[in-house]
Each structure stands twice: as C-alpha cells, then as structure tokens.
N, C-alpha and C. Protein backbone atom coordinates (compact mmCIF):
# COMPACT_ATOMS: atom_id res chain seq x y z
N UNK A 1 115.46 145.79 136.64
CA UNK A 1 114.17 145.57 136.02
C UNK A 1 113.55 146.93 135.76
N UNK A 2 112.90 147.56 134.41
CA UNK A 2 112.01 148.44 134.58
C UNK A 2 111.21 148.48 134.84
N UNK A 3 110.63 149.88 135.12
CA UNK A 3 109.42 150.44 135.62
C UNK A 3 108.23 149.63 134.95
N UNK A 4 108.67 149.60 133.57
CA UNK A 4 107.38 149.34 132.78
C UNK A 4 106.78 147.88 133.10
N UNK A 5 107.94 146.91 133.76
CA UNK A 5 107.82 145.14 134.11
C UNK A 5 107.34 144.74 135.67
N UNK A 6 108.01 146.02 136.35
CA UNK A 6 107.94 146.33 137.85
C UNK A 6 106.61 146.74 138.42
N UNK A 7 106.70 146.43 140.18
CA UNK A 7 105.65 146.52 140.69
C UNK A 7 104.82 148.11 140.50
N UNK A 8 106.08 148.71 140.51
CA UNK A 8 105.85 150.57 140.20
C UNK A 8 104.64 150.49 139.07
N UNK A 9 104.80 150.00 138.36
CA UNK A 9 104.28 150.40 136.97
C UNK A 9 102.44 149.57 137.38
N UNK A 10 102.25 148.24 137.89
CA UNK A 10 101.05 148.03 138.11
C UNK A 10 100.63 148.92 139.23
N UNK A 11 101.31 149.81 139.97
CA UNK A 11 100.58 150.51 141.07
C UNK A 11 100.40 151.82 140.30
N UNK A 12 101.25 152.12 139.54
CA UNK A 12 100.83 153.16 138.83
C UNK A 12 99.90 153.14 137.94
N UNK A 13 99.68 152.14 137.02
CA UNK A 13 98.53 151.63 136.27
C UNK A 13 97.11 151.50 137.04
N UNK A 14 97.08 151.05 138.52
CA UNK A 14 95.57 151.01 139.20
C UNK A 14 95.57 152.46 139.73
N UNK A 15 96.53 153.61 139.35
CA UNK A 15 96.28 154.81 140.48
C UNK A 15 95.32 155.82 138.85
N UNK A 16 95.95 154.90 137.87
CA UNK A 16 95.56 155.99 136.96
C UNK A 16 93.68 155.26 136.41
N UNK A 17 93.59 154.17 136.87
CA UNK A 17 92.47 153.47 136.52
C UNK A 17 92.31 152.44 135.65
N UNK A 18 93.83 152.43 134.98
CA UNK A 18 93.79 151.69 133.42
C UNK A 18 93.72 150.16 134.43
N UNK A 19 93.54 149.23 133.61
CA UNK A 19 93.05 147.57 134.45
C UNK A 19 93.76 146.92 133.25
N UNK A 20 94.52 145.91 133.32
CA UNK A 20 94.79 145.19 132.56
C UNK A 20 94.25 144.05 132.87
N UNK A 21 93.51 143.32 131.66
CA UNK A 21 92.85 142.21 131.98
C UNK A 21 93.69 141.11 131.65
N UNK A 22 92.97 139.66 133.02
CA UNK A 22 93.54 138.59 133.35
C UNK A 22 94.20 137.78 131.94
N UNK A 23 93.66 138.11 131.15
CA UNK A 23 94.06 136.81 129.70
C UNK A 23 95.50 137.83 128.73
N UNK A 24 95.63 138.86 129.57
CA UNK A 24 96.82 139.50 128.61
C UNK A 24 97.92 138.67 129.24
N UNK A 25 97.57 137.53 130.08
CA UNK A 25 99.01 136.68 130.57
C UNK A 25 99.31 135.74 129.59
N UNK A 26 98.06 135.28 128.96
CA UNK A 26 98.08 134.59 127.29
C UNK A 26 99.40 134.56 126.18
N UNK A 27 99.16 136.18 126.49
CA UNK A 27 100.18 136.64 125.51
C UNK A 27 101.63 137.05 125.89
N UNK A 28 101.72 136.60 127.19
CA UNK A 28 103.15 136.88 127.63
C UNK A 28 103.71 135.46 127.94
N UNK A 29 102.73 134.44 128.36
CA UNK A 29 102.79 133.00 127.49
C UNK A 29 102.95 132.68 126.36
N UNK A 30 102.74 132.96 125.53
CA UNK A 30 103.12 133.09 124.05
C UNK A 30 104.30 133.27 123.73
N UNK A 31 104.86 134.45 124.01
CA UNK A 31 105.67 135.06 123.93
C UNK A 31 106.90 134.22 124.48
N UNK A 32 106.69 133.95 125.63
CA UNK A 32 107.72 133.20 126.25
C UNK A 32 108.45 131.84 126.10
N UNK A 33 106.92 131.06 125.17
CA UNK A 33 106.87 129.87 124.46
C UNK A 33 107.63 129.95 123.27
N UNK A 34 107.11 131.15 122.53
CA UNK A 34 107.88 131.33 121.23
C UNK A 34 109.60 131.46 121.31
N UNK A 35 109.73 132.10 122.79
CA UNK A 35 111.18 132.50 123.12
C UNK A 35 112.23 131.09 122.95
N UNK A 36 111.75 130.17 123.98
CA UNK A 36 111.86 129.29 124.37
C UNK A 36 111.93 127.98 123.34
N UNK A 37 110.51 127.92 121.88
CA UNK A 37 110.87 126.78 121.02
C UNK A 37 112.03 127.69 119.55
N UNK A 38 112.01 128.86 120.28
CA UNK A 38 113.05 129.56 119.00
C UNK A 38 114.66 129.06 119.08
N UNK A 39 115.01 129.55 120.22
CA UNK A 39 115.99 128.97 121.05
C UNK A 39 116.73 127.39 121.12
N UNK A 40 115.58 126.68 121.28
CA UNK A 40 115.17 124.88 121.37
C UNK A 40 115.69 124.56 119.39
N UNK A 41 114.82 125.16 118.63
CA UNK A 41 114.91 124.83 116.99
C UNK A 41 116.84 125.40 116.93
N UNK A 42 116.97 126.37 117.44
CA UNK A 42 118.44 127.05 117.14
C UNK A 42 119.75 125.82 117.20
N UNK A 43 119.30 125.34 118.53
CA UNK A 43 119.72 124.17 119.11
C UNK A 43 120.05 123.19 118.22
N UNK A 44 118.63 122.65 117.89
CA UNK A 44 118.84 121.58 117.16
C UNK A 44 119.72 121.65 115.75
N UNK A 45 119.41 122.91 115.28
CA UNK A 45 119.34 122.98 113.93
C UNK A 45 121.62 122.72 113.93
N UNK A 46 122.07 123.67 115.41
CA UNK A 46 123.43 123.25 115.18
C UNK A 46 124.15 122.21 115.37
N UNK A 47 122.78 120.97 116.32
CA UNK A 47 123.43 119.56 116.52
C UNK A 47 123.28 118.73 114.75
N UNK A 48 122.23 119.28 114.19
CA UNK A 48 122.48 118.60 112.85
C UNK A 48 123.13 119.26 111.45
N UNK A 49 123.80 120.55 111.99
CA UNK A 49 124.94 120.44 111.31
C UNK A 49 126.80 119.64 111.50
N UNK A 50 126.66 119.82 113.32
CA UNK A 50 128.14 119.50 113.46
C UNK A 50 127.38 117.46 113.57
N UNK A 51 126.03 117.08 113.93
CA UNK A 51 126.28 115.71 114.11
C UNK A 51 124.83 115.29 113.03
N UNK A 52 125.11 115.17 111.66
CA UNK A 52 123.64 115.04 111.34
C UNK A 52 123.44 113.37 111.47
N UNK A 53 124.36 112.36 111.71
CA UNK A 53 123.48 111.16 111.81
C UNK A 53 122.58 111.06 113.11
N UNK A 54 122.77 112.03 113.80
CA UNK A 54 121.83 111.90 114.91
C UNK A 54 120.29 112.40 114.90
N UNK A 55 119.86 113.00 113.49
CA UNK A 55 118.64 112.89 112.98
C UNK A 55 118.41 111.73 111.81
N UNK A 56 119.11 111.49 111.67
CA UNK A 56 118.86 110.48 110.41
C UNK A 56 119.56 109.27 110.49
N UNK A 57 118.86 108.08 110.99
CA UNK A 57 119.41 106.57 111.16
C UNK A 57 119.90 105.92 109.56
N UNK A 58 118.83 106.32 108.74
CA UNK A 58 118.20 105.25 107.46
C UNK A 58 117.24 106.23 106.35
N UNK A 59 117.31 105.22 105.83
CA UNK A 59 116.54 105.45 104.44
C UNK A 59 114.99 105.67 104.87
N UNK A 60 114.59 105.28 105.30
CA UNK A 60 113.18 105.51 105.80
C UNK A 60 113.00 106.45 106.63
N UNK A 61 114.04 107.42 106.86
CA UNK A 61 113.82 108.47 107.79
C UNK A 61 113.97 109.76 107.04
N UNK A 62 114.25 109.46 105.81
CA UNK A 62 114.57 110.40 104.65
C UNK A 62 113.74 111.58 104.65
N UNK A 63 114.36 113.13 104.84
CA UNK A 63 113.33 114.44 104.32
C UNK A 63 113.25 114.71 103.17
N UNK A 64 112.60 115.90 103.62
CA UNK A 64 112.37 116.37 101.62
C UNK A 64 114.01 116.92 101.62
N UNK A 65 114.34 118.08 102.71
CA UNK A 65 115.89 118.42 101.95
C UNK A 65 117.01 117.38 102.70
N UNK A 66 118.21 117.76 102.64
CA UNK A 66 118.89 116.48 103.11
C UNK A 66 119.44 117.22 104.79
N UNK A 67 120.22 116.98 105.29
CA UNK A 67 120.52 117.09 106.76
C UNK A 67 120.80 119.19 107.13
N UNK A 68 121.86 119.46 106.07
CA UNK A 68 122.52 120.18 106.18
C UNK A 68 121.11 121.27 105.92
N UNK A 69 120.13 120.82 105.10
CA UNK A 69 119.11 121.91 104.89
C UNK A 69 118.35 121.99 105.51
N UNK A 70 117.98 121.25 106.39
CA UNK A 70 116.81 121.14 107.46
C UNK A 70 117.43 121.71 108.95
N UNK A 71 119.14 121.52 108.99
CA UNK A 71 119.63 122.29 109.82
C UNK A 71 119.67 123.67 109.83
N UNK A 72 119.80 124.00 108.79
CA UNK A 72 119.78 125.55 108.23
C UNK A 72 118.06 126.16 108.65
N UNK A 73 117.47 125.58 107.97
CA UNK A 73 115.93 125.76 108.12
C UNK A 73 115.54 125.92 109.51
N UNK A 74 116.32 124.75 110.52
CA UNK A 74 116.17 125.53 112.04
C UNK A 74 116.79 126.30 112.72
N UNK A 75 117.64 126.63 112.25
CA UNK A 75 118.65 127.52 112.99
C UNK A 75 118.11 129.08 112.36
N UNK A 76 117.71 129.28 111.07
CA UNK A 76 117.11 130.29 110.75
C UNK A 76 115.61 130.44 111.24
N UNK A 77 114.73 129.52 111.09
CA UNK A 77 113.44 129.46 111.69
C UNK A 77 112.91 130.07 112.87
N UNK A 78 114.32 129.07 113.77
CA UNK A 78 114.43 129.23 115.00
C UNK A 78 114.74 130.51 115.71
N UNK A 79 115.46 131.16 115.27
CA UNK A 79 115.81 132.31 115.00
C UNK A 79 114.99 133.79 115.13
N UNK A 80 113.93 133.44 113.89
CA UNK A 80 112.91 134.08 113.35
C UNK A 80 111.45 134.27 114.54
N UNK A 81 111.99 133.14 115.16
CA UNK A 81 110.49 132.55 115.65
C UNK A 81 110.73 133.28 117.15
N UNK A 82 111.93 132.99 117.48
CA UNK A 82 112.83 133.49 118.92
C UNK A 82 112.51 135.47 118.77
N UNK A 83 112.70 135.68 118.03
CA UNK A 83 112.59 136.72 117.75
C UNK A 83 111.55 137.63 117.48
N UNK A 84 110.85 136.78 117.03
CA UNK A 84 108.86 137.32 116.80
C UNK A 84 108.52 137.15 118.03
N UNK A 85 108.79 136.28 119.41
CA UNK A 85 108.37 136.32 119.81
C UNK A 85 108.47 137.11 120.94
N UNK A 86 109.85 137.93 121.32
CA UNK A 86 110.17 139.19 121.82
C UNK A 86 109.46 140.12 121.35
N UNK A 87 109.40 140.35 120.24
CA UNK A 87 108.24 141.13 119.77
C UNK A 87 107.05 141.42 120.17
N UNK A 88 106.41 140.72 120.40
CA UNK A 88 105.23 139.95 120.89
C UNK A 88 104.81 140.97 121.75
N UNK A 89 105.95 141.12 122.90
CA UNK A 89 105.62 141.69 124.05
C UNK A 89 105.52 143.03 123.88
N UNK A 90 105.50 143.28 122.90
CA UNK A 90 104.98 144.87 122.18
C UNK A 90 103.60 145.18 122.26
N UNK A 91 103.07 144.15 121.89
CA UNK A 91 101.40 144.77 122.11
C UNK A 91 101.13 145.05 120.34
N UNK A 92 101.79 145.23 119.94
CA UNK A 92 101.74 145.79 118.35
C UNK A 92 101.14 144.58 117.74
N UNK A 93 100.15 145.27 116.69
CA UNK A 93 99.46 144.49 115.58
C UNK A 93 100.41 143.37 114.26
N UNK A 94 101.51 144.46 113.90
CA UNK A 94 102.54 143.34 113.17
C UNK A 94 102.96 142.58 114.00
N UNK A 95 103.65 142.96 114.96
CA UNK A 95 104.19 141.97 116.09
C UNK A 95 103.68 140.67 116.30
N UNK A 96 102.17 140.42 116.44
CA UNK A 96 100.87 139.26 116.29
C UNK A 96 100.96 138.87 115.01
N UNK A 97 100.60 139.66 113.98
CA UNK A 97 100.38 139.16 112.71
C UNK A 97 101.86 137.84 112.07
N UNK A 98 103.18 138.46 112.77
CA UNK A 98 104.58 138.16 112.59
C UNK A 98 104.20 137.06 113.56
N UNK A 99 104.27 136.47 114.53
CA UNK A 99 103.89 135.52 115.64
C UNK A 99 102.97 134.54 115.01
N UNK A 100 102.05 134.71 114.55
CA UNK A 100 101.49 134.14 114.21
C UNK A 100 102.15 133.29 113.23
N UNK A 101 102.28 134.17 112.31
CA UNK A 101 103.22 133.51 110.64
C UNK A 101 104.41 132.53 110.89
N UNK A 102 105.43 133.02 112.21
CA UNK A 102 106.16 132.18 111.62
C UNK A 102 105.42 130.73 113.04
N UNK A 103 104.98 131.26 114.12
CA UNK A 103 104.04 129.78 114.92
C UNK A 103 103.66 129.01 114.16
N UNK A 104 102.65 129.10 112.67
CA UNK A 104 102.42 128.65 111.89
C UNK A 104 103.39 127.87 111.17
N UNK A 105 104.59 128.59 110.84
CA UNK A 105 105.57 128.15 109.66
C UNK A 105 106.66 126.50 110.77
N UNK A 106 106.88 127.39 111.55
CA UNK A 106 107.36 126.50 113.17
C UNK A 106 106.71 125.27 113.04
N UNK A 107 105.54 124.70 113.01
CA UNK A 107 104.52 123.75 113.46
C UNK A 107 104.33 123.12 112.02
N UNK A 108 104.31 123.70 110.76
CA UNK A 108 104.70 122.91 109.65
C UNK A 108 106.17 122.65 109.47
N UNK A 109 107.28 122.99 109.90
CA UNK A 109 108.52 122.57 110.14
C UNK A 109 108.71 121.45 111.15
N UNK A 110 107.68 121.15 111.78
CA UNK A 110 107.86 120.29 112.79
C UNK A 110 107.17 119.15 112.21
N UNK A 111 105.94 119.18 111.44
CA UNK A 111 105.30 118.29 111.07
C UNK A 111 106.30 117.53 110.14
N UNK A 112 106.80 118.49 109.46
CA UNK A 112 107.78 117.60 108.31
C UNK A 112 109.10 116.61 108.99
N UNK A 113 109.65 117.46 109.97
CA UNK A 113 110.28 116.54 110.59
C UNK A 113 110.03 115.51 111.73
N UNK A 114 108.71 115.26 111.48
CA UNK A 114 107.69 114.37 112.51
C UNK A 114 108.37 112.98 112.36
N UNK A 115 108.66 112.45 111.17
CA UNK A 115 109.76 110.97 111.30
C UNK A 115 111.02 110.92 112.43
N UNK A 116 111.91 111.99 111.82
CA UNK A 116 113.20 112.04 112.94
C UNK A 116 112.76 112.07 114.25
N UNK A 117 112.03 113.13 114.61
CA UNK A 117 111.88 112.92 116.47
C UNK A 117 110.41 113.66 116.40
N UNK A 118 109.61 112.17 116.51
CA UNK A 118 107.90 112.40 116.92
C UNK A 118 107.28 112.85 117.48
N UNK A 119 107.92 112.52 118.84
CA UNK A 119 107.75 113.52 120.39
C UNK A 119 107.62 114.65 120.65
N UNK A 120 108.86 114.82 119.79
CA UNK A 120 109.51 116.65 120.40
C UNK A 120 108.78 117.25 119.14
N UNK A 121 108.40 116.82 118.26
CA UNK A 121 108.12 117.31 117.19
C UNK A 121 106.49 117.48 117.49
N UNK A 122 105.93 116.81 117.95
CA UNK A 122 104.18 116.71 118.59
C UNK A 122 104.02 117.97 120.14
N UNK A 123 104.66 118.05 119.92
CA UNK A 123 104.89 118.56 121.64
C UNK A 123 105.11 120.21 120.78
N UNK A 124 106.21 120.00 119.94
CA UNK A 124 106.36 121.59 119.00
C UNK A 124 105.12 121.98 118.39
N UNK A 125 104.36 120.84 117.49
CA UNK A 125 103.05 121.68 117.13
C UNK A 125 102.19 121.82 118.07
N UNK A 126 101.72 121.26 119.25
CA UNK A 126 100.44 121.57 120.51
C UNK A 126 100.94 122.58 120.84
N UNK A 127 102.50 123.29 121.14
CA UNK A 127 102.50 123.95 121.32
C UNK A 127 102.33 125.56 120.76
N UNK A 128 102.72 125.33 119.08
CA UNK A 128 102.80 126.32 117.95
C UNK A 128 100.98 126.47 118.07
N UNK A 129 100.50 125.42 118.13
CA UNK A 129 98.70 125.82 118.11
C UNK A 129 98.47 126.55 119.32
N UNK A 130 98.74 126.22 120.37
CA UNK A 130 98.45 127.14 121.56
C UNK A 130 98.61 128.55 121.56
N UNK A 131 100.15 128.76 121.02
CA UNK A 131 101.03 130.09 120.49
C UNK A 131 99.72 130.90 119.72
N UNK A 132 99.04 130.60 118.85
CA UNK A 132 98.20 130.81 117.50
C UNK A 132 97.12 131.01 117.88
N UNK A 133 96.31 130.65 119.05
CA UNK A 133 94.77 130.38 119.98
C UNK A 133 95.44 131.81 120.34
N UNK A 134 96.75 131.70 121.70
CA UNK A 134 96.61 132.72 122.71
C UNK A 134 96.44 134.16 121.58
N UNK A 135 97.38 134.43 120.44
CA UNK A 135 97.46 135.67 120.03
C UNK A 135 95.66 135.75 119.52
N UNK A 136 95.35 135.14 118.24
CA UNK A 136 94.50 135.18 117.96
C UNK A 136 93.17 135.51 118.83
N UNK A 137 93.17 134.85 120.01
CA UNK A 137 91.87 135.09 120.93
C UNK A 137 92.11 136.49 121.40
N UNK A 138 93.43 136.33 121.99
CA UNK A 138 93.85 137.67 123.37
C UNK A 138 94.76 138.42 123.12
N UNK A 139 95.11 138.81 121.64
CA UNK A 139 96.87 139.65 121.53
C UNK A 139 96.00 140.60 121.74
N UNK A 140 94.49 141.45 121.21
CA UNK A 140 94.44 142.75 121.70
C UNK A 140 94.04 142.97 122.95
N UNK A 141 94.63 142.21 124.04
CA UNK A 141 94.15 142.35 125.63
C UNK A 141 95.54 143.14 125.96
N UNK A 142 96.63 142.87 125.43
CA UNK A 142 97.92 143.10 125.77
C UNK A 142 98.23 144.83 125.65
N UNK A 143 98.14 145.84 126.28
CA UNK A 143 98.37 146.97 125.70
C UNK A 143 99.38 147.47 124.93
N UNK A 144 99.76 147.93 123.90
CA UNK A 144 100.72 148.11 122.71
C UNK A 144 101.49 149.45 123.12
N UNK A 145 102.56 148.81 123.39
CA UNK A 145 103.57 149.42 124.28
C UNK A 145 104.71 150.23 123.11
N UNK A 146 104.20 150.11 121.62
CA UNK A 146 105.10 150.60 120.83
C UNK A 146 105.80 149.96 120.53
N UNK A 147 107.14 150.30 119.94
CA UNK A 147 108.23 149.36 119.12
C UNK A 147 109.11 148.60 119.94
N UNK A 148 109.15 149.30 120.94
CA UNK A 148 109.90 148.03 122.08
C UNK A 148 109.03 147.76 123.31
C-alpha cells in the first residue's frame, strides 16, 4: 500500500496541519461505486453477447438497438464509467467533470434498458444520482493529487 493511502500519510498530513474534511469520503464513495457499476455493466454487456435471450424474452421487451448493440454499449460504457471512476480519485477537475458525464450517460443507459431488468436497472440509476450529488456537492473537498 502507499504512503499516499497509508496511515503514514494521514499522520503526516495532521503534523503538517493540512485537515482533510469528513465529506471527501463522498468522493471515494463515488469512486468506488463507479468502480464497481463499471465492472457490473462490463459483465452484463458479455452475458448478452455470448447469451442474448437472457435479456430479451419477447416482443414487448424490444430496445431501441437490438441485443448485440446494447451489449456493446455496456461493455464499452461500462468500461468508460469503470474507468472515470479511478480517476476520480485524483482530485482533478476533468476527472469530476468526466464522472459526472458518463454517471449521467450510465443512468440513461439504464433507464433505456429499464424493461429487460427493472431492479438492477433502478438500483443503477439511485445509484448513478448519488455518484452525481457526491461529486457535484463534495469533489472539491477531495485534494487533487494530480494525474494519478
């Protein structure tokens, strides 16, 4: 583990005076969420390429693109989103601005596929809104640690 994650680094941080405040955990929640539904979309996106009747029973379950594109759409999304949200833990202003965009893009990807699976798909946007509150309220609590 580094210094910078390690206990070293908060004892060194209270010797020098700097305080990091309680809500920069917001954003390492975030972060971890984003990790986590990036990962989750990656998932899915390769069960509905190798098995797509397992999103789609019927005609009434119909998307806008057909199986193979909505798999693609999560596996890249997912991807994107997994990835912004490592970022995250940068502290950096694009890093948020990027988090934000694709949390946003995430949570309208979910809405659309709100027929196939309701649940997981309701559970993806409360969570993409939470993602969107924490940066928005508290990403500049997080100190910006640079490019990595």
């Amino acid at each position: 583990m580094s210094a910078q994650w390690g206990a070293e680094a908060d004892l060194a941080d209270s010797r020098q005076g700097e305080h990091r405040p309680a809500w920069a955990g917001w954003i390492v929640f975030a972060s971890v969420v984003m990790l986590i539904l990036g990962v989750f979309d990656v998932i899915a996106g390769i069960v509905a390429l190798f098995q797509g009747g397992y999103y789609i029973s019927g005609p009434e379950y119909a998307l806008v693109l057909d199986v193979t594109g909505w798999a693609w759409a999560h596996v890249v999304g997912g991807a994107l989103v997994a990835v912004s949200g490592g970022f995250l833990l940068t502290g950096a202003i694009w890093a948020r601005v990027v988090a934000v965009l694709f949390a946003a893009g995430n949570a309208v990807t979910h809405l659309v596929f709100l027929s196939a699976h309701p649940v997981w798909s309701m559970i993806v946007i409360v969570l993409c809104v939470t993602v969107i509150w924490a940066v928005l309220v508290h990403g500049d609590e997080l100190p910006d640690r640079g490019l990595w």
